[in-house]
N, C-alpha and C. Protein backbone atom coordinates (compact mmCIF):
# COMPACT_ATOMS: atom_id res chain seq x y z
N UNK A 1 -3.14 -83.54 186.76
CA UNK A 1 -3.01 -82.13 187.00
C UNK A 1 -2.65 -81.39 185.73
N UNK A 2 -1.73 -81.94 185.00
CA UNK A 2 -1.31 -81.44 183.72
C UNK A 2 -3.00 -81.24 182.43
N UNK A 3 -3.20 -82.22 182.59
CA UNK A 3 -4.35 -82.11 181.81
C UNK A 3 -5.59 -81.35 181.90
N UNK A 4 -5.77 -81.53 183.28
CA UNK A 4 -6.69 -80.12 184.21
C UNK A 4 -6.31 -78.95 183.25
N UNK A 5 -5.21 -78.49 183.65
CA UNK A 5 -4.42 -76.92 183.77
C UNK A 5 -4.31 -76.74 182.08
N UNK A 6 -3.58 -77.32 181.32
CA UNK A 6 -3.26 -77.02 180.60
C UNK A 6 -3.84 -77.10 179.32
N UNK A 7 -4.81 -78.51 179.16
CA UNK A 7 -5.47 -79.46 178.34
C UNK A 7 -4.49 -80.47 177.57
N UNK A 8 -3.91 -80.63 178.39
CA UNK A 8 -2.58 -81.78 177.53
C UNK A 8 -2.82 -82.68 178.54
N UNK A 9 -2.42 -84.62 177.69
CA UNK A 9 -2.49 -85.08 178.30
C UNK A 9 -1.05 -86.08 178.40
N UNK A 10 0.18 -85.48 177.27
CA UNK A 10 1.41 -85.87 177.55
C UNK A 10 2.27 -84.77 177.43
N UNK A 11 3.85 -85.01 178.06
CA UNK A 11 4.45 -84.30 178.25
C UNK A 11 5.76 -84.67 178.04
N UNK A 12 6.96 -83.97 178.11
CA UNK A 12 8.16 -84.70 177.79
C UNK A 12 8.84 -83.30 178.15
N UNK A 13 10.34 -83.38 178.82
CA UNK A 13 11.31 -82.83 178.55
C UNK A 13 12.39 -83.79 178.20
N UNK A 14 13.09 -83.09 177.02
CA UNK A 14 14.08 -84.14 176.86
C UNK A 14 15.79 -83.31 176.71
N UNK A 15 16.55 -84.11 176.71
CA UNK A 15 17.75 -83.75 176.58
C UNK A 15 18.42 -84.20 175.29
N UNK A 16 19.10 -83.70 174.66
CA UNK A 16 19.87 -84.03 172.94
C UNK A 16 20.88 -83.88 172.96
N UNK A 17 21.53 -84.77 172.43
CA UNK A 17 23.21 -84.74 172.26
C UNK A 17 22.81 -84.67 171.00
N UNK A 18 24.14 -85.09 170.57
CA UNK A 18 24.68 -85.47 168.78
C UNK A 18 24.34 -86.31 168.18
N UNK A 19 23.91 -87.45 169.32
CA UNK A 19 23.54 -88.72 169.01
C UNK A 19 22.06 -89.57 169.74
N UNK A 20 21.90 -89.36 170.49
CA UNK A 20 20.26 -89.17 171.10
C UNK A 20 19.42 -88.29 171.57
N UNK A 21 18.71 -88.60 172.06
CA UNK A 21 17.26 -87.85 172.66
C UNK A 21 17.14 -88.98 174.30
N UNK A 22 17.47 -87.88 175.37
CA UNK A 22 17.52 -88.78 176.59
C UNK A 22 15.92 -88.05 176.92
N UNK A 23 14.99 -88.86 178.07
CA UNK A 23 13.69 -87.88 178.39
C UNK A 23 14.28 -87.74 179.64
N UNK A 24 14.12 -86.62 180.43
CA UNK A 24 14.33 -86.39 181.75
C UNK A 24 13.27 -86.52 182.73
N UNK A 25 11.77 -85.90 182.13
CA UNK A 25 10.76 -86.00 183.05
C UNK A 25 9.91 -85.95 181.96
N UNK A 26 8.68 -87.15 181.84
CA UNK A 26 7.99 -87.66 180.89
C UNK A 26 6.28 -87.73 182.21
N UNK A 27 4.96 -87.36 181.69
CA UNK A 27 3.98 -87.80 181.75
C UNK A 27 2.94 -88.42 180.52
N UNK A 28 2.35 -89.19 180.63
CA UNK A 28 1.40 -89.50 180.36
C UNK A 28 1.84 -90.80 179.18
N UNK A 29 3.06 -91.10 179.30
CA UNK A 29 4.06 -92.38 178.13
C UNK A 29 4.61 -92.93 179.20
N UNK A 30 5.08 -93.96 178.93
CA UNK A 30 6.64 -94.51 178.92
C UNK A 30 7.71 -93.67 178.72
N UNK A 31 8.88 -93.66 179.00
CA UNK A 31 10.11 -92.87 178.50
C UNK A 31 10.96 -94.12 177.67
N UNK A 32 11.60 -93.33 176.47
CA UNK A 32 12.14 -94.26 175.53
C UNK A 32 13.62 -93.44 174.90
N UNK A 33 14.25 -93.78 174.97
CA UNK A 33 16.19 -93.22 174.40
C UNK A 33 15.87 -93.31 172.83
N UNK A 34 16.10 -92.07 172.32
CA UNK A 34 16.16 -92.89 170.76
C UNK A 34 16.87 -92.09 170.09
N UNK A 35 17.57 -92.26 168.60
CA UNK A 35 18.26 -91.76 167.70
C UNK A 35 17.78 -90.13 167.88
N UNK A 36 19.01 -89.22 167.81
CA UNK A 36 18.78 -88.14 167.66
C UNK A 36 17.82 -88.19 166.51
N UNK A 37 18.38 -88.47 165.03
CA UNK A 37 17.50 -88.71 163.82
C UNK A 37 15.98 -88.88 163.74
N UNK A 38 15.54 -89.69 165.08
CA UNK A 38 14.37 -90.68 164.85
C UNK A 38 13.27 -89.52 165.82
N UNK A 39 14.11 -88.41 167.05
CA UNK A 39 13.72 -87.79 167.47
C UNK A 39 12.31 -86.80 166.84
N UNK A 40 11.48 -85.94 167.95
CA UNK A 40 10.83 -84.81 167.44
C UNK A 40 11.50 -83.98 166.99
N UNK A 41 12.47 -83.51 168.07
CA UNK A 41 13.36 -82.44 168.06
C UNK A 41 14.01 -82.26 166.69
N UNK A 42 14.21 -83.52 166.08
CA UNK A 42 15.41 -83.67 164.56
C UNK A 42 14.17 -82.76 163.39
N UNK A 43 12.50 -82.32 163.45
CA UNK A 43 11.79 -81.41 162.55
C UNK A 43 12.28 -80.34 162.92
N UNK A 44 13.54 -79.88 163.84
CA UNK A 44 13.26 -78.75 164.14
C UNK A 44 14.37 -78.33 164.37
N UNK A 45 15.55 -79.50 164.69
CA UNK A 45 17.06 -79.10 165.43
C UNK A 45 17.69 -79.69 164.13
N UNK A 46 18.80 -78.71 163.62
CA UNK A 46 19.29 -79.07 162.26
C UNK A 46 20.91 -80.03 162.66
N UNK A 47 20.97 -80.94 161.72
CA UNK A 47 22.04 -82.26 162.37
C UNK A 47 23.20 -81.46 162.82
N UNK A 48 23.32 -80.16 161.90
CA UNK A 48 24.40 -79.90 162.29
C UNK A 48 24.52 -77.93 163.39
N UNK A 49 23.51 -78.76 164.26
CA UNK A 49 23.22 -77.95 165.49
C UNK A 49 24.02 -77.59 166.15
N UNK A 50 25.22 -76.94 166.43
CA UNK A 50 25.85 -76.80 167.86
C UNK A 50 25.60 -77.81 169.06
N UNK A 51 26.21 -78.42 169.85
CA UNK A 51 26.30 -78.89 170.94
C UNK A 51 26.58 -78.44 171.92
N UNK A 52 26.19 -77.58 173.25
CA UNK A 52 27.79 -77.41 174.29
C UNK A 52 28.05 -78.24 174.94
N UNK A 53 29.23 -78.34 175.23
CA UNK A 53 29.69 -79.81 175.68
C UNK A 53 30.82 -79.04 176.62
N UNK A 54 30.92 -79.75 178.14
CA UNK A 54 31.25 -79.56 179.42
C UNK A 54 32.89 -79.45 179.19
């Protein structure tokens, strides 16, 4: 359906701490935990990003 609609054929939301990249809802992969560092998000989220924390 995603690929229909949109022309994509993966997807990802993910969540970031300080220290990883969790995926919450993933199509068209596997889901995988990995180093904030090693992340997409790290071209774009600077290390020393704000966090909010509960």
């Amino acid at each position: 359906m995603l690929e229909a609609e949109e022309g994509v054929s993966t997807a990802a939301i993910n969540v970031i701490d300080d220290r990883w990249q969790h995926p919450i809802a993933v199509v068209g992969f596997e889901p995988v935990v990995c180093a904030r560092e090693d992340s997409m998000c790290a071209a774009v989220l600077p290390a020393d990003a704000p966090s909010q924390r509960p």
